[in-house]
Protein backbone atom coordinates (compact mmCIF):
# COMPACT_ATOMS: atom_id res chain seq x y z
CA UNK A 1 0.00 0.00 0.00
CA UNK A 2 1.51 3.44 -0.55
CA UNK A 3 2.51 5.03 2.33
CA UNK A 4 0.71 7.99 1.72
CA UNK A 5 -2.72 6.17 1.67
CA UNK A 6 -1.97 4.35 5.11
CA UNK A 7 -1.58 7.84 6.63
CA UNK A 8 -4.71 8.75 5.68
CA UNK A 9 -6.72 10.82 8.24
CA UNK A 10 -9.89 9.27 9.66
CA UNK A 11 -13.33 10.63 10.72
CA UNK A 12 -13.57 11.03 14.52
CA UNK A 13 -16.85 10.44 15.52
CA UNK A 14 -18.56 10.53 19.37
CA UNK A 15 -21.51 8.30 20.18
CA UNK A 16 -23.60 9.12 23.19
CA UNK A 17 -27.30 7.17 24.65
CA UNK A 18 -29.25 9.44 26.91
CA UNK A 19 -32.93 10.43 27.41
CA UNK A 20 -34.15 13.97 27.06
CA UNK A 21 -36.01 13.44 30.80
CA UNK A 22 -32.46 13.39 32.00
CA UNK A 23 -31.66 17.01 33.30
CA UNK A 24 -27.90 16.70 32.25
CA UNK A 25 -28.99 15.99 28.60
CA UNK A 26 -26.52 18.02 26.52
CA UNK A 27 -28.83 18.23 23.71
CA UNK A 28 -29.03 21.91 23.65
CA UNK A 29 -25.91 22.80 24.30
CA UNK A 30 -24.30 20.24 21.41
CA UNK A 31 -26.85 21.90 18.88
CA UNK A 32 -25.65 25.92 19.93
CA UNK A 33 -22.08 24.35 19.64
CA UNK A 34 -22.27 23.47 15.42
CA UNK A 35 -23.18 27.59 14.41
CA UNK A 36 -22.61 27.36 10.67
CA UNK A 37 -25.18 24.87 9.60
CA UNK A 38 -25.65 24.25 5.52
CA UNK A 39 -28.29 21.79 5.78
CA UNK A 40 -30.98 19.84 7.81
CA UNK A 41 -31.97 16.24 6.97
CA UNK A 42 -34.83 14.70 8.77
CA UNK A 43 -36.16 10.74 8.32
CA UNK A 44 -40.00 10.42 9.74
CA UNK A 45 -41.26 6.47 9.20
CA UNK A 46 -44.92 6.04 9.01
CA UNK A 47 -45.29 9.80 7.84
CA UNK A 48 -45.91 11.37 4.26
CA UNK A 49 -45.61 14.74 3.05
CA UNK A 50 -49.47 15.55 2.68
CA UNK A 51 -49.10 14.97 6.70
CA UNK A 52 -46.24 16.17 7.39
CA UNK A 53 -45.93 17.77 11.00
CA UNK A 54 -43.07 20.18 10.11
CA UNK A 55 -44.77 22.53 7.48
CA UNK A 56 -45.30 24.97 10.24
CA UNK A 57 -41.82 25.09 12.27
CA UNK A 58 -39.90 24.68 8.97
CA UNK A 59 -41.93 27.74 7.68
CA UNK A 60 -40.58 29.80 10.60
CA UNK A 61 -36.87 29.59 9.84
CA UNK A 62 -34.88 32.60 9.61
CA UNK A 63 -34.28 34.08 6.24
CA UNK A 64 -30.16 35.09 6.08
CA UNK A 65 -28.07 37.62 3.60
CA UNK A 66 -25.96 37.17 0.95
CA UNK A 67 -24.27 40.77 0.52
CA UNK A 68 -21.52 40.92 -2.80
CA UNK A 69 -17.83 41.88 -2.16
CA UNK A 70 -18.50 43.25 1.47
CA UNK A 71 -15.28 44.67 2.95
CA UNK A 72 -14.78 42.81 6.13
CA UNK A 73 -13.51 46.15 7.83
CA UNK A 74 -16.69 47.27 7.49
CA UNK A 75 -17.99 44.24 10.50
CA UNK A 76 -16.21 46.96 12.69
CA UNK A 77 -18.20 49.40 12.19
CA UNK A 78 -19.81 51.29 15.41
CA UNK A 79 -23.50 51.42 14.66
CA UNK A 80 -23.21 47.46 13.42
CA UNK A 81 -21.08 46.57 16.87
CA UNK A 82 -23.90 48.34 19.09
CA UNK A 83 -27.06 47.67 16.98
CA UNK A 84 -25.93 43.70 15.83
CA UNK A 85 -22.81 42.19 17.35
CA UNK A 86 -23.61 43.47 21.25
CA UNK A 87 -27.37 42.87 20.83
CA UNK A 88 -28.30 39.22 19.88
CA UNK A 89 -26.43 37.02 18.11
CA UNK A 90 -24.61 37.49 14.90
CA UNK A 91 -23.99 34.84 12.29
CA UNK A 92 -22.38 35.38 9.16
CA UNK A 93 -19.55 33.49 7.11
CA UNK A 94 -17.70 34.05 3.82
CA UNK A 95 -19.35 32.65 0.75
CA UNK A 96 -17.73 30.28 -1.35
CA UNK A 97 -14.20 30.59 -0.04
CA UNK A 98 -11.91 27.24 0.39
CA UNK A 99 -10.94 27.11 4.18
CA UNK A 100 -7.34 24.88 2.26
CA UNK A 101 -6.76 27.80 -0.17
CA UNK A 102 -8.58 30.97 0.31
CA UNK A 103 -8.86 33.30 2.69
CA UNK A 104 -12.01 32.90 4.74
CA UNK A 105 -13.77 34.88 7.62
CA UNK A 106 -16.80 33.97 10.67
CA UNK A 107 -18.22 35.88 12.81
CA UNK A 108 -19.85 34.28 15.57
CA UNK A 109 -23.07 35.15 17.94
CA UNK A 110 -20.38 35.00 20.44
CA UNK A 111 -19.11 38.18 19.39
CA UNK A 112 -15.56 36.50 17.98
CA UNK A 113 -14.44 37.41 14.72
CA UNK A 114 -12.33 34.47 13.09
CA UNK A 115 -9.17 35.44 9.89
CA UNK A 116 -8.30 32.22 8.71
CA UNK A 117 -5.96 33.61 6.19
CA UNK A 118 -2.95 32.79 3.68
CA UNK A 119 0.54 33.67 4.75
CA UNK A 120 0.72 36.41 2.54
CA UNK A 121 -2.17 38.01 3.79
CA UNK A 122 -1.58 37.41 7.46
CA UNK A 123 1.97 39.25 7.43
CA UNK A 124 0.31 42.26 5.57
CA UNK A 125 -2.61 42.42 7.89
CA UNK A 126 0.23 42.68 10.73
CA UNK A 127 -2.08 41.31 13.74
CA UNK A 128 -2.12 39.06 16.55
CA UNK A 129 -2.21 35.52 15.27
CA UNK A 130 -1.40 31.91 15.59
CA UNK A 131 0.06 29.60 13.24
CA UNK A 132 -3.13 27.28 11.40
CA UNK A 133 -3.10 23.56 13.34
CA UNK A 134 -3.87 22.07 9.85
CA UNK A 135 -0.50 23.27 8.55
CA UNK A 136 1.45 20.60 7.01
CA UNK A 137 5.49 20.92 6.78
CA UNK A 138 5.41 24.52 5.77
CA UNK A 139 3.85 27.30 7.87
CA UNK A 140 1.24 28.59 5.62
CA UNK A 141 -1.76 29.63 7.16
CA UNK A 142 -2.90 31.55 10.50
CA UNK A 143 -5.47 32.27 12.21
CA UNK A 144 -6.48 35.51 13.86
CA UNK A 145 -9.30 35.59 16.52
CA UNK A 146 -10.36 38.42 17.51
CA UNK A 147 -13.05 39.13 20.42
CA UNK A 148 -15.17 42.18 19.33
CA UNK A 149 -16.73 42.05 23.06
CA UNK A 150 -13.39 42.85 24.38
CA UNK A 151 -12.89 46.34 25.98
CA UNK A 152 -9.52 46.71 23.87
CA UNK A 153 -11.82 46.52 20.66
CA UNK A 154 -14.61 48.78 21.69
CA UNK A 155 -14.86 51.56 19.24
CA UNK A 156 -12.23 54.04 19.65
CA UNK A 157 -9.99 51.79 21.64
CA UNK A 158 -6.30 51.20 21.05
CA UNK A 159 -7.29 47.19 19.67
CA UNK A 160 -9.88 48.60 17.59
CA UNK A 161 -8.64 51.37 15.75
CA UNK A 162 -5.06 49.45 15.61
CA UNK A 163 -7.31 46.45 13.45
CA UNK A 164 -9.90 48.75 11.85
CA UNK A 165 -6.72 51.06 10.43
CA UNK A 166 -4.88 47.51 8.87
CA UNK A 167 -8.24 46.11 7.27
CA UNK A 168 -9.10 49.48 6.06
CA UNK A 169 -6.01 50.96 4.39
CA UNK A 170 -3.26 47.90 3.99
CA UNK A 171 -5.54 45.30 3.35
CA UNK A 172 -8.22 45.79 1.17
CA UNK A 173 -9.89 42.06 2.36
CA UNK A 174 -13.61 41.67 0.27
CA UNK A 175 -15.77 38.72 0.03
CA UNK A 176 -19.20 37.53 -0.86
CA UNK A 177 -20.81 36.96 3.08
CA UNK A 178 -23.93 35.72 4.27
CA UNK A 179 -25.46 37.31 7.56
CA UNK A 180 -28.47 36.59 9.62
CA UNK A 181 -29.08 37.93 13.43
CA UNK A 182 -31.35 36.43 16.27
CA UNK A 183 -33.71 37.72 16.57
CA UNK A 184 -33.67 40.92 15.09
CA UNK A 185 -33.28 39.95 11.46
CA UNK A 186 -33.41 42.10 8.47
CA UNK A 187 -34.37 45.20 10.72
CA UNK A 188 -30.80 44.91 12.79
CA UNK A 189 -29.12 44.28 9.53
CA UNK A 190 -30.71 46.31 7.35
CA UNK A 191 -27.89 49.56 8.07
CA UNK A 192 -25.26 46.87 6.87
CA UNK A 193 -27.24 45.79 3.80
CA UNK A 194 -27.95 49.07 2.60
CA UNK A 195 -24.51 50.21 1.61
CA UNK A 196 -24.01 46.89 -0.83
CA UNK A 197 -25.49 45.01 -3.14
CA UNK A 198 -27.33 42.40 -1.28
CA UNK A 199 -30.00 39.75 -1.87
CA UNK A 200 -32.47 37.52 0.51
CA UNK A 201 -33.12 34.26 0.87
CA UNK A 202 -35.24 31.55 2.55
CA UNK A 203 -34.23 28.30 3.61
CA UNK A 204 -34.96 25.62 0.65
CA UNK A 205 -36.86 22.86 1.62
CA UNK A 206 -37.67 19.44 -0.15
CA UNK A 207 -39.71 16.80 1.02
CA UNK A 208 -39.48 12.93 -0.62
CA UNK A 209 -42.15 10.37 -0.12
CA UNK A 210 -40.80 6.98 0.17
CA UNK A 211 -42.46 3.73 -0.06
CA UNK A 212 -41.05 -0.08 1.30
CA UNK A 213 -37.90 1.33 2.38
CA UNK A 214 -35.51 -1.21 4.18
CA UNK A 215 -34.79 0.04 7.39
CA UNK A 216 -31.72 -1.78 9.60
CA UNK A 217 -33.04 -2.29 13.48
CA UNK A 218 -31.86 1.07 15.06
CA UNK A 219 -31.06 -0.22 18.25
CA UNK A 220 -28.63 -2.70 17.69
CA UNK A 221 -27.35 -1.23 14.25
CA UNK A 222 -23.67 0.14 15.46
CA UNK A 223 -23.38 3.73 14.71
CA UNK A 224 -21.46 4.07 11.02
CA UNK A 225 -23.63 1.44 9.77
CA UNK A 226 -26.70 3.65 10.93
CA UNK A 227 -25.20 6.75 9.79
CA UNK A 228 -24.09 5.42 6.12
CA UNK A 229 -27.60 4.04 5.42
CA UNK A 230 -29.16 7.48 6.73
CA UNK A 231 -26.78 8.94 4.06
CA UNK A 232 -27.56 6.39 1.38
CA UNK A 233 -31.40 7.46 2.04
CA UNK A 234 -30.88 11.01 2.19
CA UNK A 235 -28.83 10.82 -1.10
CA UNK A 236 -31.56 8.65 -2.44
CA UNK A 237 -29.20 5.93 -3.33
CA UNK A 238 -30.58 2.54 -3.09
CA UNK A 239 -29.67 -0.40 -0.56
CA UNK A 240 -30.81 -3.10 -2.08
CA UNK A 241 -27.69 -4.01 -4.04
CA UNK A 242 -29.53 -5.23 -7.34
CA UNK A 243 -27.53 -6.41 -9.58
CA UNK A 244 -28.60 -4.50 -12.47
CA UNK A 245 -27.27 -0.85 -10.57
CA UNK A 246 -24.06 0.47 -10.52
CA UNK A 247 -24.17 2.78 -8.86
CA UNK A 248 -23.89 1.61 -4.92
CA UNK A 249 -23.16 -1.76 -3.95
CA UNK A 250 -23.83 -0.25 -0.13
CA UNK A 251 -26.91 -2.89 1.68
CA UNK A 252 -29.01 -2.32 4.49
CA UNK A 253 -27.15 -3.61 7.88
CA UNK A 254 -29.01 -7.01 8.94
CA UNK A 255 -31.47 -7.07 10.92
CA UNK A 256 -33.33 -5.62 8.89
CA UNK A 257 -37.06 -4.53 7.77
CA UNK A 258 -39.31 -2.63 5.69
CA UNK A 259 -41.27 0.48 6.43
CA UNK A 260 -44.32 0.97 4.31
CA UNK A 261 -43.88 4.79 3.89
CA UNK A 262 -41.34 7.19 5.64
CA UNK A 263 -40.95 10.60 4.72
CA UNK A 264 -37.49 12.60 3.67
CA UNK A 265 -37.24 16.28 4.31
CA UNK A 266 -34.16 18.60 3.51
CA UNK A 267 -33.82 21.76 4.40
CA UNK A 268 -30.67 24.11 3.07
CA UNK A 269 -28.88 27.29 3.61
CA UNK A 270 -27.85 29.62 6.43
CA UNK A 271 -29.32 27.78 9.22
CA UNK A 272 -29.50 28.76 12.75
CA UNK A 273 -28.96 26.70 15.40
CA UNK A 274 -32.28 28.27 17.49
CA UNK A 275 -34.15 27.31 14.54
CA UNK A 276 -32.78 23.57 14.67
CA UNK A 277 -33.19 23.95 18.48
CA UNK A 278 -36.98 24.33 17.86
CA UNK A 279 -37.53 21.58 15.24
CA UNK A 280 -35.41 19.14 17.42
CA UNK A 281 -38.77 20.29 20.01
CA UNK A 282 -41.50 19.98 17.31
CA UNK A 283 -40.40 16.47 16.84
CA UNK A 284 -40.60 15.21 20.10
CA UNK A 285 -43.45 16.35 20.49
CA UNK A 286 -44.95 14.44 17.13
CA UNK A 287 -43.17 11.52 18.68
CA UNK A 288 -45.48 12.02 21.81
CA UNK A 289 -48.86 12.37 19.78
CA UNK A 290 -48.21 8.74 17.43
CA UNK A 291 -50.25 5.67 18.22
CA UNK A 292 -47.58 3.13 17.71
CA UNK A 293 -43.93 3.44 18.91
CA UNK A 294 -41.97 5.24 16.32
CA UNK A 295 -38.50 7.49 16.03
CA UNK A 296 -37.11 10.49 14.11
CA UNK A 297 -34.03 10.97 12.50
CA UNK A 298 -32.12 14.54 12.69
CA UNK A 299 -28.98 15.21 10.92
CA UNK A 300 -27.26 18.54 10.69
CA UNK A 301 -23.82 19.49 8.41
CA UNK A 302 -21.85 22.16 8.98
CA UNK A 303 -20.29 24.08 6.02
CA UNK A 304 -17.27 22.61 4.83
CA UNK A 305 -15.52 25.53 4.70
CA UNK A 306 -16.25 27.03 7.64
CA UNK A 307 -13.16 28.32 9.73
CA UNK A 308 -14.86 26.99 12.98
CA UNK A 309 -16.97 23.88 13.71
CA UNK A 310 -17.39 23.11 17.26
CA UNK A 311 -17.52 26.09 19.61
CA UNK A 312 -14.80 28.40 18.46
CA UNK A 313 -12.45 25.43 17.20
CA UNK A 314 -10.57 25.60 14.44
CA UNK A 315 -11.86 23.76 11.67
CA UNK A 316 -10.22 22.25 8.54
CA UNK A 317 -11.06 20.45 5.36
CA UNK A 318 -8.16 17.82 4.85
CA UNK A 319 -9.86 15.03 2.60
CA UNK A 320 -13.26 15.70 3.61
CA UNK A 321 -14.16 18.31 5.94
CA UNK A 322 -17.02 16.54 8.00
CA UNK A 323 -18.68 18.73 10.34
CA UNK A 324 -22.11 17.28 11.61
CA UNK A 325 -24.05 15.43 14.14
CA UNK A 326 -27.14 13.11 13.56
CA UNK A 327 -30.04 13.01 16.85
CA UNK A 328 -32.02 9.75 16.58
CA UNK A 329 -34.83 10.32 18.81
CA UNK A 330 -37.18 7.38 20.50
CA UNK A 331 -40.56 7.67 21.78
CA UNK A 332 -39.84 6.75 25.56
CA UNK A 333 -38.15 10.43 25.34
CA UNK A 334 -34.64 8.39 24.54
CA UNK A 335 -31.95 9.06 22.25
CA UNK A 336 -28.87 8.26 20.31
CA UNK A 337 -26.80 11.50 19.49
CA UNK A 338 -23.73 11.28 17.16
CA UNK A 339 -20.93 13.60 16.54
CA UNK A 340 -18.13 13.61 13.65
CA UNK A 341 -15.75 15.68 12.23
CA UNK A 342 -12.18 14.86 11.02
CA UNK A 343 -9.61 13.34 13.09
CA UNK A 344 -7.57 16.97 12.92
CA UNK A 345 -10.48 18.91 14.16
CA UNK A 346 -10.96 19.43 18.24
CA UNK A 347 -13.43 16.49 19.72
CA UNK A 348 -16.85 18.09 19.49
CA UNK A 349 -17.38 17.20 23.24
């Protein structure tokens, strides 16, 4: 085998059992902790989209911002610290940038802004930084965090104007961003917005109605089994193994059996974790209201190319970039909760 390929990085993932009746359930706490969340998949058995019980609580997701070629020194600015970043939560992220190549910027609803920048770019912007932890032999990327809630950068302090002087005259640093606040929205943005070109956007949701789907036994089904066939269904790839695809030669882990009709519902873009927070809630409480025992599958990814992923750790791509956590709830108020990200990355816990 070449060496290379045996050094391969693997997927870290954390398995935990608990109830939700337990008062040390972490549930809410592990959903605040992945911010930068690109999509929503959620597996309902027994359920079909004329019925579906999250038309409502999907339909009250946040909208977010995409705002073209926004000068990052402008997420300094006074009337956007006090209106936005000190009141509520912030969340916005450069758009399309490569966390491996590019440079790339987050600003969390903690008030921390995160560079994740080139080496260039880092020794002209002339700040406080540390070296990236996904450098390989050479020393080419940093990181600069920089708390905006800190008295040093309050406006008109040394920290500030020191970092608002650099972005503003020796480093002319622009990207396509997307914004959203909780729970002001558009109205706490809309200073921001109006001084670019800017667009909004809703959440895009898809529902699939699915019919005899083959369904391993969820509670002894070990947890990358589980999570590969929850990825083969959300991909709508088939498990059957027929000889007449090729296209997956994945199979349903035995023991096994067949659901007459499940529903699959995706939901995409800037999503908040207060918004996942409440569908997580909406869910148990359709769990509660079915006649025969049943479960609910939640999966949520974080961007790939986000600089963070759990809390304020670093996050890199490296072969993969996986940055998301799957809730399999139960009835009896039980669950399974799974957490994975790359073997590089901090452990989610």
């Amino acid at each position: 085998m070449c060496a290379d390929l045996s050094r391969t990085a693997r997927t870290l993932l954390v398995c935990e059992r608990s109830s939700f009746l337990d008062e040390k359930n972490r549930i809410s706490s592990q959903v605040e902790q992945l911010r930068f969340n690109y999509k929503v998949s959620v597996l309902l058995p027994a359920c079909s989209s004329s019925s579906s019980p999250l038309d409502s609580i999907l339909n009250r997701f946040s909208s977010f911002y995409l705002i073209k070629k926004l000068p990052i020194y402008d997420l300094l600015d006074k009337d956007f610290l006090h209106n936005a970043v000190y009141q509520g939560s912030v969340y916005g992220l450069s758009f399309r940038t490569r966390i491996d190549e590019d440079n790339c910027v987050a600003l969390m609803p903690n008030g921390r802004l995160v560079l994740s920048l080139d080496k260039d770019t880092f020794e002209m912007l002339g700040f406080e930084g540390r070296p990236s932890r996904f450098n390989n032999k050479t020393c080419s990327r940093f990181v600069v965090p920089v708390d905006l809630t800190d008295s040093s950068m309050a406006p008109g302090g040394r920290g500030y104007l020191r970092l608002l002087k650099v972005l503003r005259s020796h480093l002319n640093l622009q990207m396509d961003f997307l914004i959203s606040h909780h729970p002001g929205g558009r109205a706490t943005l809309q200073p921001l917005l109006s001084r670019y070109v800017w667009s909004e956007h809703r959440p895009e949701v898809s529902h699939r109605s699915l019919s005899n789907l083959v369904c391993p036994d969820l509670q002894s089904c070990d947890p990358l089994s589980l999570l590969e066939w929850l990825g083969a269904v959300d991909a709508d790839v088939s498990c059957e193994n027929l000889s007449s695809s090729f296209l997956s030669t994945l199979t349903c882990p035995e023991p096994k059996t067949t659901l007459s009709q499940a529903l699959s519902v995706s939901i995409c873009g800037l999503l908040l974790p207060q918004d996942v927070q409440q569908l997580v809630e909406q869910l148990r409480c359709y769990l509660q209201q079915t006649q025969k025992e049943s479960w609910a599958s939640v999966t949520v990814h974080g961007f790939t190319d986000s600089p963070v992923s759990w809390g304020d750790h670093e996050h890199g791509v490296l072969t993969r970039g996986e940055n998301f956590y799957n809730l399999l709830m139960f009835q009896d108020h039980t669950y399974r909760l799974h957490l994975a990200t790359g073997a590089h990355d901090a452990c989610p816990l």
